[in-house]
Each structure stands twice: as C-alpha cells, then as structure tokens.
Protein backbone atom coordinates (compact mmCIF):
# COMPACT_ATOMS: atom_id res chain seq x y z
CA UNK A 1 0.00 0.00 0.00
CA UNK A 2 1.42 3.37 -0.84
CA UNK A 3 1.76 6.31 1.35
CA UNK A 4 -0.08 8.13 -1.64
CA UNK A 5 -3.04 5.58 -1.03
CA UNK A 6 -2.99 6.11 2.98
CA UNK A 7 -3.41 9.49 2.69
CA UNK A 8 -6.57 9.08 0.90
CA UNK A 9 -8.29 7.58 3.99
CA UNK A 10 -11.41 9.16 4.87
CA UNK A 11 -10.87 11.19 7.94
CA UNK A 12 -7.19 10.77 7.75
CA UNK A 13 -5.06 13.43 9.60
CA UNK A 14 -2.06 12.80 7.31
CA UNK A 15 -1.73 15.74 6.18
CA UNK A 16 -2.29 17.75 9.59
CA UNK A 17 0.14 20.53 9.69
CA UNK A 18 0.95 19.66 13.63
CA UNK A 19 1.07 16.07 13.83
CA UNK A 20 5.10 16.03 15.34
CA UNK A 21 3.51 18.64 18.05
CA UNK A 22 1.02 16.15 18.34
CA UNK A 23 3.17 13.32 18.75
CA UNK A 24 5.06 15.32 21.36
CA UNK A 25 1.94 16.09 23.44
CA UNK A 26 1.33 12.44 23.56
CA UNK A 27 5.29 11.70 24.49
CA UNK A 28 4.78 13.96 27.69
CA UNK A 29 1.57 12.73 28.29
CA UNK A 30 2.43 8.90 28.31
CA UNK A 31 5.49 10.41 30.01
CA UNK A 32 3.46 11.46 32.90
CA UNK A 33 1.04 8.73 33.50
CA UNK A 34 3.99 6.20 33.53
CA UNK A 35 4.39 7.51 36.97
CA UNK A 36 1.18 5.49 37.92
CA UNK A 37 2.81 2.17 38.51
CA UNK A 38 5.27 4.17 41.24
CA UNK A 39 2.28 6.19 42.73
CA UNK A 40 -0.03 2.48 43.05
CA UNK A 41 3.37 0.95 44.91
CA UNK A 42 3.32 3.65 47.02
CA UNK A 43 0.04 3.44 48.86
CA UNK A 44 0.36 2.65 52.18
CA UNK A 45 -3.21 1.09 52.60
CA UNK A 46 -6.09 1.96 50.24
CA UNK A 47 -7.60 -0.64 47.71
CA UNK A 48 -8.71 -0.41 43.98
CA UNK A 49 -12.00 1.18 44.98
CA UNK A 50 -10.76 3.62 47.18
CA UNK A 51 -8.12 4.90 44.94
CA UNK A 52 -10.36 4.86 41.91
CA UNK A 53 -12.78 6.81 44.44
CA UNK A 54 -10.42 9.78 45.16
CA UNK A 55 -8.08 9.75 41.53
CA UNK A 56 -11.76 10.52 39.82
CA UNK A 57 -12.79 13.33 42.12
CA UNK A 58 -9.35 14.90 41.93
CA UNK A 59 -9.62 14.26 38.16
CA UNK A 60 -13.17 15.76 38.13
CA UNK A 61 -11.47 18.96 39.74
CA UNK A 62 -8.46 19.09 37.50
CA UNK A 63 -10.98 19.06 34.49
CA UNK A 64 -13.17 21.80 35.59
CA UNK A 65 -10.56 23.90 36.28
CA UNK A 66 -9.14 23.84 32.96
CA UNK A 67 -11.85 24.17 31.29
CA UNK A 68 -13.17 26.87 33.24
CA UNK A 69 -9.48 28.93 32.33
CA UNK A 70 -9.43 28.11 29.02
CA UNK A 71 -13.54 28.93 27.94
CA UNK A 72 -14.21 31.08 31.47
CA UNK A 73 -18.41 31.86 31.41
CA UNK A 74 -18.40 29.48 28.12
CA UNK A 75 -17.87 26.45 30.01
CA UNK A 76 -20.72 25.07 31.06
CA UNK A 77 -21.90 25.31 26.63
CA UNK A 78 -18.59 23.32 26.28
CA UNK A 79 -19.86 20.56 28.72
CA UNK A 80 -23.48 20.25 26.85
CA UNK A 81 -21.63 20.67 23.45
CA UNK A 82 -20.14 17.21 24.21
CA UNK A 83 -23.79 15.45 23.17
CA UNK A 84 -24.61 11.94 23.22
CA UNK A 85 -20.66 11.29 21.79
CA UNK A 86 -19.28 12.85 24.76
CA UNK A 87 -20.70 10.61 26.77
CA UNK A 88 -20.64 7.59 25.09
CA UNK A 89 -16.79 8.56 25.49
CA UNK A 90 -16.97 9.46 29.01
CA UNK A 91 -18.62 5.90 29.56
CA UNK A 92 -16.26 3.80 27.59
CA UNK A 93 -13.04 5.66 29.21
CA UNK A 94 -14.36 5.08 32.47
CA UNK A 95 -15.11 1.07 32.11
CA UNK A 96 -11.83 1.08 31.00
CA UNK A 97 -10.23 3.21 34.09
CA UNK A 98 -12.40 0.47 36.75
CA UNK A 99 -10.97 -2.48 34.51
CA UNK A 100 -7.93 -1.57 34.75
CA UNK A 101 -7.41 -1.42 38.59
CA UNK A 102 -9.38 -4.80 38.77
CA UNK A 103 -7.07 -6.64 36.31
CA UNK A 104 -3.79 -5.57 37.64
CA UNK A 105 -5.23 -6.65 41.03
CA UNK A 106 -6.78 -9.69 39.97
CA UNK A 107 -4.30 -11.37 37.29
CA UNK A 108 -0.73 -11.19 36.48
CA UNK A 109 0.80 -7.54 35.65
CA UNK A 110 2.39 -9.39 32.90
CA UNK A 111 -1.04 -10.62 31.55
CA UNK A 112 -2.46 -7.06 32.00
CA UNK A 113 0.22 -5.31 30.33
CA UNK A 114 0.47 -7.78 27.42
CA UNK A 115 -3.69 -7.56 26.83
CA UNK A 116 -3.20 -3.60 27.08
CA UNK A 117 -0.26 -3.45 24.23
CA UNK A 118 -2.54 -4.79 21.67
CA UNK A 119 -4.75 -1.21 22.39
CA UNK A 120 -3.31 0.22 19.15
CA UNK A 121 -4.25 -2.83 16.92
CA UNK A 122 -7.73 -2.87 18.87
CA UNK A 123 -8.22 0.80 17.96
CA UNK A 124 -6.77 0.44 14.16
CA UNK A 125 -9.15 -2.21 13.59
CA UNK A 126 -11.99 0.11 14.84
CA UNK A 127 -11.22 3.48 13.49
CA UNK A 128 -10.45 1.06 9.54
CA UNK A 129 -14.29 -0.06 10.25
CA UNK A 130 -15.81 2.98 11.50
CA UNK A 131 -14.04 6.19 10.72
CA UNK A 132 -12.12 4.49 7.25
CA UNK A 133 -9.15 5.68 8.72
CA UNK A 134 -6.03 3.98 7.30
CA UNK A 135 -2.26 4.28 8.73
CA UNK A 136 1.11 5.00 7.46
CA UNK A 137 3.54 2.49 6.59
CA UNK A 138 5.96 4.16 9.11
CA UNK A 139 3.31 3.88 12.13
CA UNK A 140 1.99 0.39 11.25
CA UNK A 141 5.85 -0.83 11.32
CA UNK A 142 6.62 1.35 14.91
CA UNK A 143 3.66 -0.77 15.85
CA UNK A 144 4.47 -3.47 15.23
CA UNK A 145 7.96 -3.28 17.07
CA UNK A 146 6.41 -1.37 19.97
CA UNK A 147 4.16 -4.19 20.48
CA UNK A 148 7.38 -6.88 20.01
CA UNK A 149 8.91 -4.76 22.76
CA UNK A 150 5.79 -5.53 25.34
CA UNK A 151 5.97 -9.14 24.36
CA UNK A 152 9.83 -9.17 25.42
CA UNK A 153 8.77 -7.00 28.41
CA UNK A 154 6.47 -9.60 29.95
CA UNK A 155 7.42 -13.00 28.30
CA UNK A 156 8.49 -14.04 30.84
CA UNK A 157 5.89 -13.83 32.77
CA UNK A 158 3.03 -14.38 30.95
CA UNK A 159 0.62 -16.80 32.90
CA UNK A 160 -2.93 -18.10 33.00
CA UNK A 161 -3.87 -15.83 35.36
CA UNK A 162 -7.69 -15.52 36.81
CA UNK A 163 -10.32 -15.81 34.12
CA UNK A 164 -11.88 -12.39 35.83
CA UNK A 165 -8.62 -10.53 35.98
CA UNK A 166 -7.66 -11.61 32.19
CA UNK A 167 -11.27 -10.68 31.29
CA UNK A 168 -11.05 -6.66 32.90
CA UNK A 169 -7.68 -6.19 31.03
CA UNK A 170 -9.25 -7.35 27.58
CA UNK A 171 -12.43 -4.88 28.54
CA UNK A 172 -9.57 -2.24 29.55
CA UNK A 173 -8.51 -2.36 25.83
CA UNK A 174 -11.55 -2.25 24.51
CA UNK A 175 -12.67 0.63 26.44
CA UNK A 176 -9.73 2.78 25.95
CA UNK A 177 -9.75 1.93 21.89
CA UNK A 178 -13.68 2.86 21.99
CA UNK A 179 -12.99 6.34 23.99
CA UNK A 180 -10.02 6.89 21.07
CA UNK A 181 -12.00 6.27 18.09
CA UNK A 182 -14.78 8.67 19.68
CA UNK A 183 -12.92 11.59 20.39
CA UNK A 184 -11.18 11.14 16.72
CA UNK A 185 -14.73 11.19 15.30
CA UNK A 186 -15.91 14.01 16.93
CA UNK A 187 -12.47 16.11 16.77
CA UNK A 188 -13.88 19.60 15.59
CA UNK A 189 -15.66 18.86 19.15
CA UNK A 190 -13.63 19.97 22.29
CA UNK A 191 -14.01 15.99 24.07
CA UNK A 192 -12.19 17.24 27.30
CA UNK A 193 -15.95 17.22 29.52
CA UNK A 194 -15.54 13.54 28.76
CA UNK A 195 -13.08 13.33 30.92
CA UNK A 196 -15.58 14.81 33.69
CA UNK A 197 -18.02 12.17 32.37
CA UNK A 198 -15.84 9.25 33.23
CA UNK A 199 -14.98 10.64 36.51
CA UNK A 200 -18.48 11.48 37.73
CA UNK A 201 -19.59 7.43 36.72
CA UNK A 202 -15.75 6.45 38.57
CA UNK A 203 -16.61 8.04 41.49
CA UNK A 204 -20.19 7.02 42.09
CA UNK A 205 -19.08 3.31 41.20
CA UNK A 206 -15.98 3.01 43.86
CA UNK A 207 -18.64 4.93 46.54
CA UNK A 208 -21.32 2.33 45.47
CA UNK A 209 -18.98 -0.32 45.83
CA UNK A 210 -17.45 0.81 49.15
CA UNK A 211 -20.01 2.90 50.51
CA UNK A 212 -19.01 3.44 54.14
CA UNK A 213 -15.45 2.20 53.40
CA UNK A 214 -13.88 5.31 51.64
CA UNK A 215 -11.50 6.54 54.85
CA UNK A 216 -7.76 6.00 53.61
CA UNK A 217 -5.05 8.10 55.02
CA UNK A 218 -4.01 12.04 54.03
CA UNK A 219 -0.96 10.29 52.33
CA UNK A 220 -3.21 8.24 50.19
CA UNK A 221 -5.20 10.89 49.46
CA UNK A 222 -2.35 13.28 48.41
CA UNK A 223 -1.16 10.12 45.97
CA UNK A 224 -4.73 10.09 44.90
CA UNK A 225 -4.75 13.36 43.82
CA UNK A 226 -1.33 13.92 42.08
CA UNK A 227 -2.48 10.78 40.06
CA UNK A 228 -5.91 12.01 39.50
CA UNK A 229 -5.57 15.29 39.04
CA UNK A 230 -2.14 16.14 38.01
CA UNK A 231 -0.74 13.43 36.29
CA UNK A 232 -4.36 11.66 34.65
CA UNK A 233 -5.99 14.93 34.10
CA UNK A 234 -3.48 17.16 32.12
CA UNK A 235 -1.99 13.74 30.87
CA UNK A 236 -5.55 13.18 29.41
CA UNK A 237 -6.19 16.74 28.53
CA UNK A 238 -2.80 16.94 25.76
CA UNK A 239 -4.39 13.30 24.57
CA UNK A 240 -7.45 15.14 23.42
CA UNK A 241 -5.41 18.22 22.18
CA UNK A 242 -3.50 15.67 20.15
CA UNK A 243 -6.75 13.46 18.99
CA UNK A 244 -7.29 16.55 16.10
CA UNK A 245 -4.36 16.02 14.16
CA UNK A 246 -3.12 11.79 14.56
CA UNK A 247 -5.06 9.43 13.19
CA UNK A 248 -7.23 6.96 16.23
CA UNK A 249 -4.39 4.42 15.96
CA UNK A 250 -1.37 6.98 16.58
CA UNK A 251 -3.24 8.29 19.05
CA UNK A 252 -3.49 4.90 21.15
CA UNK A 253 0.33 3.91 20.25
CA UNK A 254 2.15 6.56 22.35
CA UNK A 255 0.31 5.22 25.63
CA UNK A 256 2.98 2.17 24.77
CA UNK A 257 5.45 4.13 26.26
CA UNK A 258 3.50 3.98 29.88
CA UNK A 259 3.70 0.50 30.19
CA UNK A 260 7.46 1.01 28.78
CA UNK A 261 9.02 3.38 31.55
CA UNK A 262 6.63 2.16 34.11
CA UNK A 263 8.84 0.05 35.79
CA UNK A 264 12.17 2.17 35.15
CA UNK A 265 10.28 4.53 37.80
CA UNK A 266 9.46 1.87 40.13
CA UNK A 267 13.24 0.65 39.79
CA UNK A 268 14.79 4.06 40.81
CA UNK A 269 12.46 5.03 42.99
CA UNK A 270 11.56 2.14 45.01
CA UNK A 271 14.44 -0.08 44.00
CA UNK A 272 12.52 -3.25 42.63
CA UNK A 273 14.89 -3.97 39.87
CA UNK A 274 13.42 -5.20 36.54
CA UNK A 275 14.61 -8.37 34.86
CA UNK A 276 16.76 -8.03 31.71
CA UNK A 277 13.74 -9.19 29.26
CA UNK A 278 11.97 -5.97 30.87
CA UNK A 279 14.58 -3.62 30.14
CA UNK A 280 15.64 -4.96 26.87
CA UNK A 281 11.46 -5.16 25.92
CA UNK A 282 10.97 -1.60 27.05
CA UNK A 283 13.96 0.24 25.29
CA UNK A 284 12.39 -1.27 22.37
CA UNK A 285 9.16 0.21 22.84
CA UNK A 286 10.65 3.65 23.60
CA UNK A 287 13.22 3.62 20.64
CA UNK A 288 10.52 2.71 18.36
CA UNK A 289 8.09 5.26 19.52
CA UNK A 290 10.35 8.16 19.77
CA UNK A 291 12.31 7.35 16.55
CA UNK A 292 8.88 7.53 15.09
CA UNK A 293 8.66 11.17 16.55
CA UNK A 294 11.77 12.02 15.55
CA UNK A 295 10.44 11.38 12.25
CA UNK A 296 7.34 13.17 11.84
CA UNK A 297 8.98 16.03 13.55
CA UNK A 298 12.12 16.13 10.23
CA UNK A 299 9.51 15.04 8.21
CA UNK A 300 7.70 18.38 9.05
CA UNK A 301 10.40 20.53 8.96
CA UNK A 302 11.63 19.54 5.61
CA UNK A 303 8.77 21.16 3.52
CA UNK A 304 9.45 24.65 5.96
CA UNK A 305 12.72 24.82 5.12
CA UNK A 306 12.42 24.35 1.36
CA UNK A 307 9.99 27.09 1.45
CA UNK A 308 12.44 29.36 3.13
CA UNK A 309 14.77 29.44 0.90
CA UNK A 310 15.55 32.33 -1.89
CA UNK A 311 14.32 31.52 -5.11
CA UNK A 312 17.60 31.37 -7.43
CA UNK A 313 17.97 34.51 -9.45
C-alpha cells in the first residue's frame, strides 16, 4: 500500500500541519502517566476502589478547572456541546479506568500489560471499520515493534492468570480503543468534559462499591490526587489536544510508552529492579516510539525549510 493511497483515507489526519507537536503532546503525556505504577506501589493502605474513588474526584477537579481557564463563562456550553458522543466517550473511558485497577489486582501484571499493548491494533481495527481511517507504513511498522517490545517486556511472565482478571484487562482495551476512536470522530468537538463524564460514573461506582469504606489516610489521598488530578488529568487533557491532528491508531500507540518506563520509575524510585527481558522489551518500545517522533517532527520541517529558501535569481 502506498503512502499516496494512505493518505486518501477518509478522515485521515495525514496531512495535519501539527502532527510532530502532536506526537510530542502524547510523548509527555504517556510520560506522565507512567508515573502510575510508582504512585499504586506507594500506597500505604487503600484498595482499587478507594483509589479509583479519590483519583476521579481529583480528576473531576483538574478538568473543571481547565476548562473553566481556558472557555471562562463558556464552560458550562462546552460541557453540553459534548452530546450523546461525549458521553458515550466518558462511559467507555471510564469502564476502561475500573478495569484496569481490577485486572492488575486480579491477574498477572504481565497478563495485563500484554492484553493492554494490543490497544493500538484494537483501535486500528476500529477506526479502519468505522471512521475508514487507514495508517502510514511508518506507524503500522513502529507498531508493530512497539508491540514486540511488550511481548519481550512480559514474556516471561506471561501466565494463565484468573479468568476475571484476564477478562477486565481485555475490557480495559476495549474501552480505551472505543474512547479513542470517539474523540477522533468528533475532533472539531472539544471531548475534554468527557473526561468529567468518566470521573463522575468512577466516582459514584468506587462509593457504590465501598459505601461506608472510603477513609484512607491524608498520604493516600495526596497520591490520589497527584495521580488524579495532576498526572491523569493534564496527561488526558494533551491526549485530546493531540486526537485533532493523529489518526485513532497513533493516538493509542504513544500510551505504549507507559507501560514502557513504568517500571524504570518503580526501579529508581523504590528499587525493585526489573529483569533483563523488561529492560531490553521496554527500550524497544521507547526507541521505536520516539524514533517515530523524531520522524514526523524532520519530516515536518523539511517542507518549511524548502519554502524558506531564496528563489535562485
């Protein structure tokens, strides 16, 4: 298939002007969030349902606040403008944020993190069938080496499992690839209330679920909301930025670096040295993605610099 032919795809951002600041938003973002496996080590006592509880209100907070700088009396219009999309997003991203905590706490990290690599293919397949988005030759191969990298990464320990805990991490990748392809549909739309969505159905899940069980301590709580509301909601906030000009797939491959430098943080912080398969597996993935960058960002500068120069007299 040609790049000619890829660019052709309905819907495509190809030719987006901004795509290598794009790709950069979604480098710091994934950047950022990678912290969450070193913030989830460090909590002294609280459970899935109480962090969940607490990251979603602090995300709900970060949210609103943005939004309210950035559109000031126009907020609450950008919150309805959302429509039934915005919350079919909201809905999807938030199975996907309660699956998450459930599989990593109810099967093998290894498991979860190998179901959650195949997010990009997941979301590839859905944006070909519903958006007729196709991908260039240069992402499809970073893909595919990204994803060899999380195979290395867990290989090793790659299990059976629980049936429950394998089955959240699968619904984790379909949720987040649903939430993608959404926000890519609906780009001229500003998605970031659907952050606020999934938070508000987060919250009242976890207090559902441990209603009268929802006392952890300050230090929790401060975890809680530097995961929430720093790290989750601006890390979120650059993904939608970035969902107007990369195509649903790109958008979904950069998170590859999370599960990547996840446990170099947990290794210099905390000291729980990763095995060689780990390390080798995630310099893979962050060679490929960034090389990818790297890319996109030369690839955009070319055309820039060729216009700048003096005609020849």
């Amino acid at each position: 298939m040609s790049d000619n032919s890829v660019a052709q795809g309905v819907g495509s951002a190809v030719e987006t002007p901004r795509r290598g600041f794009a790709m950069m938003l979604l480098i710091v973002s994934s950047v950022g969030i990678s912290f969450g496996g070193l913030v989830l080590r460090s909590m002294e006592t609280a459970d899935a349902w109480q962090i969940n509880f607490y990251r979603s209100l602090s995300l709900i907070a970060a949210i609103a606040i943005i939004l309210a700088y950035r559109y000031r009396a126009q907020a609450v219009q950008k919150v309805r403008g959302i429509g039934w999309p915005g919350l079919w997003a909201g809905a999807l991203l938030s199975c996907a944020g309660i699956s998450f905590l459930q599989a990593i706490t109810n099967t093998t990290i290894a498991n979860t993190l190998f179901t959650l690599g195949a997010i990009p293919f997941i979301t590839a397949l859905l944006a070909f069938v519903f958006l007729k988005e196709s991908i260039r030759r240069a992402t499809l191969i970073t893909m595919v080496f990204a994803a060899a990298g999380i195979v290395i990464m867990v290989a090793e320990g790659i299990g059976t499992g629980s049936f429950y805990g394998n089955a959240m991490a699968f619904l984790t990748a379909l949720g987040f690839a649903g939430f993608a392809v959404i926000v890519r549909r609906n780009r001229q739309v500003d998605m970031l209330p659907a952050l606020m969505v999934s938070g508000i159905i987060i919250t009242a899940v976890s207090a559902i679920v441990r209603w009268g069980e929802l006392e952890i301590s300050v230090h929790d709580i401060l975890l809680c909301i530097l995961w929430g509301g720093v790290m989750s909601g601006f890390g979120n906030a650059m993904f939608v930025a970035a969902s107007r000009h990369l195509v649903a797939a790109e958008l979904t491959l950069f998170m590859l670096l999370e599960f990547a430098l996840g446990p170099l943080w947990v290794w210099l912080f905390i000291n729980e040295v990763p095995g060689h398969w780990t390390i080798l597996g995630g310099a893979l993935v962050i060679f490929a993605v960034v090389l990818r960058a790297l890319i996109e960002l030369s690839q955009a500068r070319g055309p820039k610099l060729r216009r700048g120069r003096p005609s020849p007299m």
